[in-house]
PDB file of N, CA and C in Angstrom:
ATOM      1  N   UNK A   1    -114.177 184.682 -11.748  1.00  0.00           N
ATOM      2  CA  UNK A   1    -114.952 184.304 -10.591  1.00  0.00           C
ATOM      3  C   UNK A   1    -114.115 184.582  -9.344  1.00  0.00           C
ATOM      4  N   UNK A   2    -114.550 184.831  -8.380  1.00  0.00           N
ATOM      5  CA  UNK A   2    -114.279 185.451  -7.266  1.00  0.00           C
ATOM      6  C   UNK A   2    -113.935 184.203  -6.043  1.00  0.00           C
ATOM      7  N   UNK A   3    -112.986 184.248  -5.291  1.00  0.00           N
ATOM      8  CA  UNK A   3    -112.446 183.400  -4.216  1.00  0.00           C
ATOM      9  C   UNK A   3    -114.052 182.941  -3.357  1.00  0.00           C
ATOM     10  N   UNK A   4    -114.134 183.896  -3.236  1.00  0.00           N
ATOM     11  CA  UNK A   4    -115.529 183.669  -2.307  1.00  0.00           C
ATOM     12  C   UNK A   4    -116.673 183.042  -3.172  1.00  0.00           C
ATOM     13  N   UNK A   5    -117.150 183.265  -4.664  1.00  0.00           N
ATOM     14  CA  UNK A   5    -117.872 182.176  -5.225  1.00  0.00           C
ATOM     15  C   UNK A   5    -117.254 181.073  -5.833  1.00  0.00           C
ATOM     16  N   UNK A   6    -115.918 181.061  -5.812  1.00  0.00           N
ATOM     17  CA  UNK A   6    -115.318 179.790  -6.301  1.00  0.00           C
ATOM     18  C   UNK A   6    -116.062 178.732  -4.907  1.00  0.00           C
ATOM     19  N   UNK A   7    -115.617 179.157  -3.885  1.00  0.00           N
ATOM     20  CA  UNK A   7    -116.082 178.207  -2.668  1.00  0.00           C
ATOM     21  C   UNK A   7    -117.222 177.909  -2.513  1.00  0.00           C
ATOM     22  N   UNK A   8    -118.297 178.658  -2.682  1.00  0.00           N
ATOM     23  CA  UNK A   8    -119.640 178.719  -2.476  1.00  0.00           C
ATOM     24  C   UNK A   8    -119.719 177.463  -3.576  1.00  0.00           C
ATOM     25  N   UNK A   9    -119.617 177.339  -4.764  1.00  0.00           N
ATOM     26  CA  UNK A   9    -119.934 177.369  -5.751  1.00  0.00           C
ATOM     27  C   UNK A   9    -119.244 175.734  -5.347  1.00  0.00           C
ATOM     28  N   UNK A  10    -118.059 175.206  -5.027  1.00  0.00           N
ATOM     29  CA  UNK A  10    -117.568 173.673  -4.690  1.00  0.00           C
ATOM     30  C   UNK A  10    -118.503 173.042  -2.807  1.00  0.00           C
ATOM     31  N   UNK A  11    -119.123 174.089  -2.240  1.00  0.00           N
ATOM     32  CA  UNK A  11    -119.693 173.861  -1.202  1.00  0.00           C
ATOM     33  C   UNK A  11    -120.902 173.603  -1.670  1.00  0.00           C
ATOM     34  N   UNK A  12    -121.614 174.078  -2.491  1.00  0.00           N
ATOM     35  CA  UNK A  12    -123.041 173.724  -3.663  1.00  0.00           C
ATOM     36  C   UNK A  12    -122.554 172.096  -4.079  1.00  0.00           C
ATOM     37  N   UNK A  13    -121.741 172.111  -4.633  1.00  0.00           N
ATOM     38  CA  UNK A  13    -121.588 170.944  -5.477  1.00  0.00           C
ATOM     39  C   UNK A  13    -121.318 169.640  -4.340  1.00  0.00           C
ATOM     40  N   UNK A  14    -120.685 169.747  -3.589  1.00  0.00           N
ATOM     41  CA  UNK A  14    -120.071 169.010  -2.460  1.00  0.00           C
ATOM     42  C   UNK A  14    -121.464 168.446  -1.275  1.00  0.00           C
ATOM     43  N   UNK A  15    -122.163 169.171  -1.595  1.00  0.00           N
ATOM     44  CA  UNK A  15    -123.505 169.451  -0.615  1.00  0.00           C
ATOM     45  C   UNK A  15    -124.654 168.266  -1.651  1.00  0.00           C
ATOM     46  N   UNK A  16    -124.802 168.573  -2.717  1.00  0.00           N
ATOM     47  CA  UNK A  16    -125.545 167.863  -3.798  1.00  0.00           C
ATOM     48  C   UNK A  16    -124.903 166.689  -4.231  1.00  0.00           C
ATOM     49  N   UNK A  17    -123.581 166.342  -4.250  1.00  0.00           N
ATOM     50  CA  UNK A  17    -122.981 164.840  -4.373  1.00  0.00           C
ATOM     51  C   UNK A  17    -123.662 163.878  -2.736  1.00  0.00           C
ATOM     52  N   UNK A  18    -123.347 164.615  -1.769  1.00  0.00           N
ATOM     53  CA  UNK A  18    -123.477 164.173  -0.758  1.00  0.00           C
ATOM     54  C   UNK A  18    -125.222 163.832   0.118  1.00  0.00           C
ATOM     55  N   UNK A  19    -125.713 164.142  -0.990  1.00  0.00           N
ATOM     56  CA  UNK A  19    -127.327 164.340  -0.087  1.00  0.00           C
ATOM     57  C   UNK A  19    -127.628 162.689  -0.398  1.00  0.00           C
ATOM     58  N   UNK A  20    -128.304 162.958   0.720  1.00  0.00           N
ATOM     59  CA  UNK A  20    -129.311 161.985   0.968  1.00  0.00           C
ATOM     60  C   UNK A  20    -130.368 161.119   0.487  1.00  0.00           C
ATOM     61  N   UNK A  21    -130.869 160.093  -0.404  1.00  0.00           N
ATOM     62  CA  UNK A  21    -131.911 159.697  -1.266  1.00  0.00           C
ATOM     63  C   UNK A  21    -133.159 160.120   0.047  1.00  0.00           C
ATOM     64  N   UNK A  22    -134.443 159.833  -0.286  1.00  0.00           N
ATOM     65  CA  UNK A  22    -135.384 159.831   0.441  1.00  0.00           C
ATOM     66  C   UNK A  22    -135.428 158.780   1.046  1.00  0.00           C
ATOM     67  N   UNK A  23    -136.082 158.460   2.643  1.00  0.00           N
ATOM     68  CA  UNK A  23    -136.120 157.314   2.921  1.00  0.00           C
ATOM     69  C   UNK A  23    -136.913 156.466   2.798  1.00  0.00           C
ATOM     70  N   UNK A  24    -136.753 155.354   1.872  1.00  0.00           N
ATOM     71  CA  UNK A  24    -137.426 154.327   1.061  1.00  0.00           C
ATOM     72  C   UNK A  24    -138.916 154.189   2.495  1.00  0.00           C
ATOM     73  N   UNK A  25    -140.198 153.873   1.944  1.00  0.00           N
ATOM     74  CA  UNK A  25    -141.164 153.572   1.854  1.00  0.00           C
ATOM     75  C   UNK A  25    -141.248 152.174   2.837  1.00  0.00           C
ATOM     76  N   UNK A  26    -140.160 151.304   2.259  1.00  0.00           N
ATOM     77  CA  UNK A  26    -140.494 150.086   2.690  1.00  0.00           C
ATOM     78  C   UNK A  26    -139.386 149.601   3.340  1.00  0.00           C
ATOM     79  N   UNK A  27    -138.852 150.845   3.809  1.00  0.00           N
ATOM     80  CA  UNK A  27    -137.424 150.794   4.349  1.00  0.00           C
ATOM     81  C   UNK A  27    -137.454 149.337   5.526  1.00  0.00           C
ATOM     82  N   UNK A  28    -138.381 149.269   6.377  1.00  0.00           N
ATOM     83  CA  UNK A  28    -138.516 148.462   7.854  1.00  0.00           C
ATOM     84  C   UNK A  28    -138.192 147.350   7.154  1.00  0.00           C
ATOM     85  N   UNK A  29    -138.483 146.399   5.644  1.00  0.00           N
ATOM     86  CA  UNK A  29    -138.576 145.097   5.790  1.00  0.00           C
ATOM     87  C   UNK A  29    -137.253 145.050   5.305  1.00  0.00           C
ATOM     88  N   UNK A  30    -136.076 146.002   4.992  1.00  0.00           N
ATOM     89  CA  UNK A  30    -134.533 145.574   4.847  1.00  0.00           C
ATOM     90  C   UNK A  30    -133.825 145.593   6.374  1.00  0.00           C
ATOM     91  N   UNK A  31    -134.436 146.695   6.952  1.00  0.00           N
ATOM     92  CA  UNK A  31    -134.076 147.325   8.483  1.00  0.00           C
ATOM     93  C   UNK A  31    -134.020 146.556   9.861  1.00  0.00           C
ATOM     94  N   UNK A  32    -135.096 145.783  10.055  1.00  0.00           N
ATOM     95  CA  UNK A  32    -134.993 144.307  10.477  1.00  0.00           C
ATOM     96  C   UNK A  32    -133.856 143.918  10.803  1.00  0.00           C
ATOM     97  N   UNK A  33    -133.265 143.164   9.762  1.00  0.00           N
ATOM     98  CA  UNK A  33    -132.149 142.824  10.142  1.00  0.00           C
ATOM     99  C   UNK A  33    -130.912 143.375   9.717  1.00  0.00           C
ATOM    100  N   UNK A  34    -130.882 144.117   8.755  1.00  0.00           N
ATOM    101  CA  UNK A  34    -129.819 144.848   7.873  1.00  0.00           C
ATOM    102  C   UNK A  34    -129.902 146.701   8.768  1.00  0.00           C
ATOM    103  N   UNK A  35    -130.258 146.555   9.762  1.00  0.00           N
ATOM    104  CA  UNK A  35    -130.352 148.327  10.222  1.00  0.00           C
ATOM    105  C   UNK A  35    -130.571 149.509   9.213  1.00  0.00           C
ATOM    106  N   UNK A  36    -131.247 150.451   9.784  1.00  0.00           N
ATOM    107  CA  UNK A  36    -131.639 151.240   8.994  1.00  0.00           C
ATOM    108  C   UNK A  36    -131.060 151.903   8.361  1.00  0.00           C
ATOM    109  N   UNK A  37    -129.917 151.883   8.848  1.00  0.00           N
ATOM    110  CA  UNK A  37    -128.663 152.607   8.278  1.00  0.00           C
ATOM    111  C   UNK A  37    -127.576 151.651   7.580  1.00  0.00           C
ATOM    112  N   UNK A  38    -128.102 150.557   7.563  1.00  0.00           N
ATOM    113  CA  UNK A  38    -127.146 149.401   6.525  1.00  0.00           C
ATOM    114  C   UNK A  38    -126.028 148.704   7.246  1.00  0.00           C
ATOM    115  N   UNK A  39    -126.054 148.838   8.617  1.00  0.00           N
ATOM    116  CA  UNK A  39    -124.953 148.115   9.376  1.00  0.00           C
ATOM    117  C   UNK A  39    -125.906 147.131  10.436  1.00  0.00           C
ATOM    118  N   UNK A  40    -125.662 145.892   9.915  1.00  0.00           N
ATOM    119  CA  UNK A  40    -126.083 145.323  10.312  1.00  0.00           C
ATOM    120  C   UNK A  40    -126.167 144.987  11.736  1.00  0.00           C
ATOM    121  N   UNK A  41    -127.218 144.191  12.980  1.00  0.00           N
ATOM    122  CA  UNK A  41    -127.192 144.075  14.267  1.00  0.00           C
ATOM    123  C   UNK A  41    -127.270 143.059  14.241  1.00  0.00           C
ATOM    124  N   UNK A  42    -127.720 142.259  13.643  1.00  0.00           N
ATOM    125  CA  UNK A  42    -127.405 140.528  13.688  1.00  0.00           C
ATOM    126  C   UNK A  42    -126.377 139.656  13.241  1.00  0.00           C
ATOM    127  N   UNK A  43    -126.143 139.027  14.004  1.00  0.00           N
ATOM    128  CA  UNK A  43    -124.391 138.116  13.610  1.00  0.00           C
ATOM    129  C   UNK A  43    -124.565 137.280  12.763  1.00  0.00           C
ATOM    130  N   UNK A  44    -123.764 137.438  11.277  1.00  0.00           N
ATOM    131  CA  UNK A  44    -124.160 136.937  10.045  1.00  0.00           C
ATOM    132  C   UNK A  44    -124.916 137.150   8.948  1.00  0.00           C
ATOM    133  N   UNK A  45    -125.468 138.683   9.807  1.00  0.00           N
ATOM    134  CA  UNK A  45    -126.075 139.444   8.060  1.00  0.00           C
ATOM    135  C   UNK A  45    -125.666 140.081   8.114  1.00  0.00           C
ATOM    136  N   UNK A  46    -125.458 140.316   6.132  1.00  0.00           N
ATOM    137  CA  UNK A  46    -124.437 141.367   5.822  1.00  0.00           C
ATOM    138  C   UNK A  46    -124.801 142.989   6.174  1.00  0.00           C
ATOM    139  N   UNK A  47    -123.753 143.550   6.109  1.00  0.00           N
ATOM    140  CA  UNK A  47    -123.938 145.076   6.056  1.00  0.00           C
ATOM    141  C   UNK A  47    -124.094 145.728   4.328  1.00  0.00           C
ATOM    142  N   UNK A  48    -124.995 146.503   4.736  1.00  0.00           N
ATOM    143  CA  UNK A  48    -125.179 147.027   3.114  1.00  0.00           C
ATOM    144  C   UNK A  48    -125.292 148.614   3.335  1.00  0.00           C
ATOM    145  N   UNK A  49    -124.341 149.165   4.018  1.00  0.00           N
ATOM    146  CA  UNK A  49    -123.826 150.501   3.967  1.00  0.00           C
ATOM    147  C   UNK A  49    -123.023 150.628   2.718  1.00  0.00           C
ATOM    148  N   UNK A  50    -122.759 151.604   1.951  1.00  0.00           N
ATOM    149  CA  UNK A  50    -122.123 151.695   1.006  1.00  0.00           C
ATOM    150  C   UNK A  50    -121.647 150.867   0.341  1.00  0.00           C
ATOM    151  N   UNK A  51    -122.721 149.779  -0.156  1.00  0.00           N
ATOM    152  CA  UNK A  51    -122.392 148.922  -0.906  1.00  0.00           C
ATOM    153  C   UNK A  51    -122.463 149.400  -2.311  1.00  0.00           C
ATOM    154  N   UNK A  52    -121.843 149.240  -3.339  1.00  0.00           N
ATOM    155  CA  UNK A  52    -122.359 149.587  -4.833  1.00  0.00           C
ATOM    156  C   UNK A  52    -123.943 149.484  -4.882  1.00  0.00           C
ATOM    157  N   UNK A  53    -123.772 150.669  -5.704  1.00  0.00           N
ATOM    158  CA  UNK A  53    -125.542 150.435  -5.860  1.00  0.00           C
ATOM    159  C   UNK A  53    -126.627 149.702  -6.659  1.00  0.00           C
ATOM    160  N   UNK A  54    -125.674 149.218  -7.600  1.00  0.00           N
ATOM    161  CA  UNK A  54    -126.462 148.349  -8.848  1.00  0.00           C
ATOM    162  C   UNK A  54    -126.100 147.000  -7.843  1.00  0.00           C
ATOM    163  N   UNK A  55    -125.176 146.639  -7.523  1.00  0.00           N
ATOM    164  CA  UNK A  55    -124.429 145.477  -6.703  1.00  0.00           C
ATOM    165  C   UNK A  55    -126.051 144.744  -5.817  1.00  0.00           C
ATOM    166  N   UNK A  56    -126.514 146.290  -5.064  1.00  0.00           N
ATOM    167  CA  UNK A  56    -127.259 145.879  -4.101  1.00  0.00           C
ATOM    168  C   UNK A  56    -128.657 145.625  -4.720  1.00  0.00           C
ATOM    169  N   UNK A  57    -129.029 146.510  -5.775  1.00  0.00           N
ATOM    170  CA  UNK A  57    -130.526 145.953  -6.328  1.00  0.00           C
ATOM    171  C   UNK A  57    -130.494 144.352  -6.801  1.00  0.00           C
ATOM    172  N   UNK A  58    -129.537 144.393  -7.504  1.00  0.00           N
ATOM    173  CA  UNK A  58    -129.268 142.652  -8.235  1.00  0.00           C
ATOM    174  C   UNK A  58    -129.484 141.834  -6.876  1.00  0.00           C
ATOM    175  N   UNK A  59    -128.189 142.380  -6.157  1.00  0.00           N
ATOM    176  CA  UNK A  59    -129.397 141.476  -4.694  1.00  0.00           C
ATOM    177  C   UNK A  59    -130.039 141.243  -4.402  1.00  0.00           C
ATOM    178  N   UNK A  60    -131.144 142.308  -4.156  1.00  0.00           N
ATOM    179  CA  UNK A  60    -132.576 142.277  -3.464  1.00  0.00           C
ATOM    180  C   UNK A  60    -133.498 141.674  -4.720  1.00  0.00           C
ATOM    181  N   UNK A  61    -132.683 142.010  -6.093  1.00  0.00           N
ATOM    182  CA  UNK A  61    -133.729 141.360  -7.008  1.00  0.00           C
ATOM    183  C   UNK A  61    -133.821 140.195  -7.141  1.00  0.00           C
ATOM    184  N   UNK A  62    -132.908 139.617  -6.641  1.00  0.00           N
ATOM    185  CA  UNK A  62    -132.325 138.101  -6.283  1.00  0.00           C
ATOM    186  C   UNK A  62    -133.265 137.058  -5.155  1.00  0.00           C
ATOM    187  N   UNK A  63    -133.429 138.251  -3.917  1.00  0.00           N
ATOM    188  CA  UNK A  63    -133.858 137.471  -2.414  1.00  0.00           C
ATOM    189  C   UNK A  63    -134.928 138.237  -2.038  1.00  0.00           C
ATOM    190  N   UNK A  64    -135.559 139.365  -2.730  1.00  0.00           N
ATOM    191  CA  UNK A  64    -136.366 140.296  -2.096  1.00  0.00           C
ATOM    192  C   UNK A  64    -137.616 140.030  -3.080  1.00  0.00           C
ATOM    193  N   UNK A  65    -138.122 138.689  -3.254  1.00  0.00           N
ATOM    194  CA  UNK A  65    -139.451 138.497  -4.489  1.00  0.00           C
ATOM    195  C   UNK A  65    -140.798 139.586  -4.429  1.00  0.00           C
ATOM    196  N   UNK A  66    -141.271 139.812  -3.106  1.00  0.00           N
ATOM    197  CA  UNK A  66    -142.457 140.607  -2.771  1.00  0.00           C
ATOM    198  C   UNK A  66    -142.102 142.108  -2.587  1.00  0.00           C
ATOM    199  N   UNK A  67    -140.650 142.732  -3.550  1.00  0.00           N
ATOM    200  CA  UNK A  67    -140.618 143.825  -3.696  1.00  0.00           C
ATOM    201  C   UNK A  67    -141.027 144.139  -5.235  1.00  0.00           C
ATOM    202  N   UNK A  68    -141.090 145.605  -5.060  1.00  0.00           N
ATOM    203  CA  UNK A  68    -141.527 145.858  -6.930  1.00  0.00           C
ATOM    204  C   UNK A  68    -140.132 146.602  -7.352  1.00  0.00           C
ATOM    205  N   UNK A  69    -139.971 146.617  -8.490  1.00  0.00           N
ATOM    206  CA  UNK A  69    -138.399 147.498  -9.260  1.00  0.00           C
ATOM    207  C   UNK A  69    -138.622 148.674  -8.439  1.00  0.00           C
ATOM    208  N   UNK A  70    -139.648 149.393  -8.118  1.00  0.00           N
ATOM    209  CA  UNK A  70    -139.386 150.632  -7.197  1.00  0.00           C
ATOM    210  C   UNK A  70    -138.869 150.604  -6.081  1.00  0.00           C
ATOM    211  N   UNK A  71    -139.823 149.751  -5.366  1.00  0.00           N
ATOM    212  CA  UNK A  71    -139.343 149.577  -4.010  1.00  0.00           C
ATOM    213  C   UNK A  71    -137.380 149.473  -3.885  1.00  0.00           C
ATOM    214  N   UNK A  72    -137.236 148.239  -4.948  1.00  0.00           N
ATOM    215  CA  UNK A  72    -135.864 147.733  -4.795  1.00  0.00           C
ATOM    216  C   UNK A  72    -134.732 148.955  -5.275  1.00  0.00           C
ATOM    217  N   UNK A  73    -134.985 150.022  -6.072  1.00  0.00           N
ATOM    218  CA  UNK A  73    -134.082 150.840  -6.149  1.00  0.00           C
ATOM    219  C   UNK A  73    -134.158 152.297  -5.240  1.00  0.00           C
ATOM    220  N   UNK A  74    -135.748 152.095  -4.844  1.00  0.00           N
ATOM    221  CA  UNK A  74    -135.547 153.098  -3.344  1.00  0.00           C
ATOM    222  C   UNK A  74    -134.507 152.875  -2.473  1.00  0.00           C
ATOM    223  N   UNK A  75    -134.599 151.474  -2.485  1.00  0.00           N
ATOM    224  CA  UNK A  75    -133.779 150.836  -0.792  1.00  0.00           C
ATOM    225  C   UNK A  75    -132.036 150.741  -1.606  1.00  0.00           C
ATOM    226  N   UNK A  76    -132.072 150.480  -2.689  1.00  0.00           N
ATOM    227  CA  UNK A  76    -130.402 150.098  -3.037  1.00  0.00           C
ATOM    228  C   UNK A  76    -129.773 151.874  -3.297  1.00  0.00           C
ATOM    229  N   UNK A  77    -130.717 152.660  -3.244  1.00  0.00           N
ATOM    230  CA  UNK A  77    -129.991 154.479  -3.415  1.00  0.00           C
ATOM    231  C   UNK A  77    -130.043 154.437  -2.078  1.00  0.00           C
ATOM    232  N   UNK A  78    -130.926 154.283  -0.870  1.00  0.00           N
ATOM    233  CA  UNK A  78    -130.554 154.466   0.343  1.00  0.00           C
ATOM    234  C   UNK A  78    -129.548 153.942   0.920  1.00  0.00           C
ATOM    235  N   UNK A  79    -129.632 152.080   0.903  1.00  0.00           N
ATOM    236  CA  UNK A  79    -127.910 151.960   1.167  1.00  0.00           C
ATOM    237  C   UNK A  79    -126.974 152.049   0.814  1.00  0.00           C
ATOM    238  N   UNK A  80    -127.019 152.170  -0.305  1.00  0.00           N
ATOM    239  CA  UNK A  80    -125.585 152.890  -1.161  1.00  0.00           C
ATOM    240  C   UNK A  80    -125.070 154.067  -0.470  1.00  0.00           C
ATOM    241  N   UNK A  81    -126.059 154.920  -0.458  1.00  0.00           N
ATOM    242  CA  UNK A  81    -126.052 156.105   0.500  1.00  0.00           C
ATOM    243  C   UNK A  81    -124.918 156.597   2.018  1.00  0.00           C
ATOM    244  N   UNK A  82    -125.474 155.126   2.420  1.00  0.00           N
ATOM    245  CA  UNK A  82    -125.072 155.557   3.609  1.00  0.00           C
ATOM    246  C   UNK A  82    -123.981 155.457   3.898  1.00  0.00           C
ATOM    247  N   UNK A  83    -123.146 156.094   5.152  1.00  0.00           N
ATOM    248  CA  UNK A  83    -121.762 155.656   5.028  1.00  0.00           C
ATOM    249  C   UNK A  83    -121.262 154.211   5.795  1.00  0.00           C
ATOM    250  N   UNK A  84    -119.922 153.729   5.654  1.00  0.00           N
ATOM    251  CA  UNK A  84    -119.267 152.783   5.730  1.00  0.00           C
ATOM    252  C   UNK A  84    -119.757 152.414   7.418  1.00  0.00           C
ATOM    253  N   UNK A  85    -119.123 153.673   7.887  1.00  0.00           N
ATOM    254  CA  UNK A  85    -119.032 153.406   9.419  1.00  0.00           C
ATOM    255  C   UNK A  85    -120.134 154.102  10.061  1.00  0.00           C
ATOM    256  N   UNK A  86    -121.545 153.242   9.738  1.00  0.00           N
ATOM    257  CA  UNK A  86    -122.694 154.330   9.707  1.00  0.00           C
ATOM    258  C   UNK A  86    -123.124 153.954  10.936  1.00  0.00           C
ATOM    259  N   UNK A  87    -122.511 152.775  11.800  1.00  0.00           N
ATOM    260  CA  UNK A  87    -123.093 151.915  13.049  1.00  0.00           C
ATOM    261  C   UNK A  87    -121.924 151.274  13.634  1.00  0.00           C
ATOM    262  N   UNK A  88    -122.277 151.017  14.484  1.00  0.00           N
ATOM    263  CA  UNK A  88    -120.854 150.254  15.789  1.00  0.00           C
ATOM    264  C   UNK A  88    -120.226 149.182  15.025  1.00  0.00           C
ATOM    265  N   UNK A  89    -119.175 148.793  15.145  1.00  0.00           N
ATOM    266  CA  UNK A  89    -118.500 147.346  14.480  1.00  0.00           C
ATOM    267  C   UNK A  89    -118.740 146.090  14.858  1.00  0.00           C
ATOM    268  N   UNK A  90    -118.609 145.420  14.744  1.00  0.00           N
ATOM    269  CA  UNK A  90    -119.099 143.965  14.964  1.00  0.00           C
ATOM    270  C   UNK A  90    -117.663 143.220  15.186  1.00  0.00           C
TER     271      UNK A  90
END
């Protein structure tokens, strides 16, 4: 394999680790107060930017009753997703 598709070929892979889930459906009723991007704007809720992702469904499966198993693993691949420093610091 060739220098030039070795790269192509870790820029493919690097590109597909890194994408994006779709943005959940019912994204607004985590977004509220948890931002859309998982960093929170209210003083005293958590941030759920790159939180583990099983971490965060057990959560929502926990406090989020009027979601369905879909909804809740749309929204826990999206914030998992996102990055750490996805919003201003607090």
């Amino acid at each position: 394999m060739s220098p030039a598709s070795l790269a192509l070929t870790a820029l493919l892979f690097a590109t597909a680790a890194h994408a994006q889930p779709p943005k959940p459906t019912r994204l607004g009723l985590c977004a509220a107060c948890h931002g859309e991007n998982g960093v929170a704007n209210v003083k005293g809720v958590p941030h759920l930017a790159a939180q583990d992702r099983d971490y965060l469904a057990a959560a929502m499966r926990a406090a989020a009753g009027a979601l369905s198993d879909r909804d809740i693993d749309e929204l826990a691949d999206w914030y998992a997703a996102q990055p750490r420093d996805a919003g201003a610091a607090r």
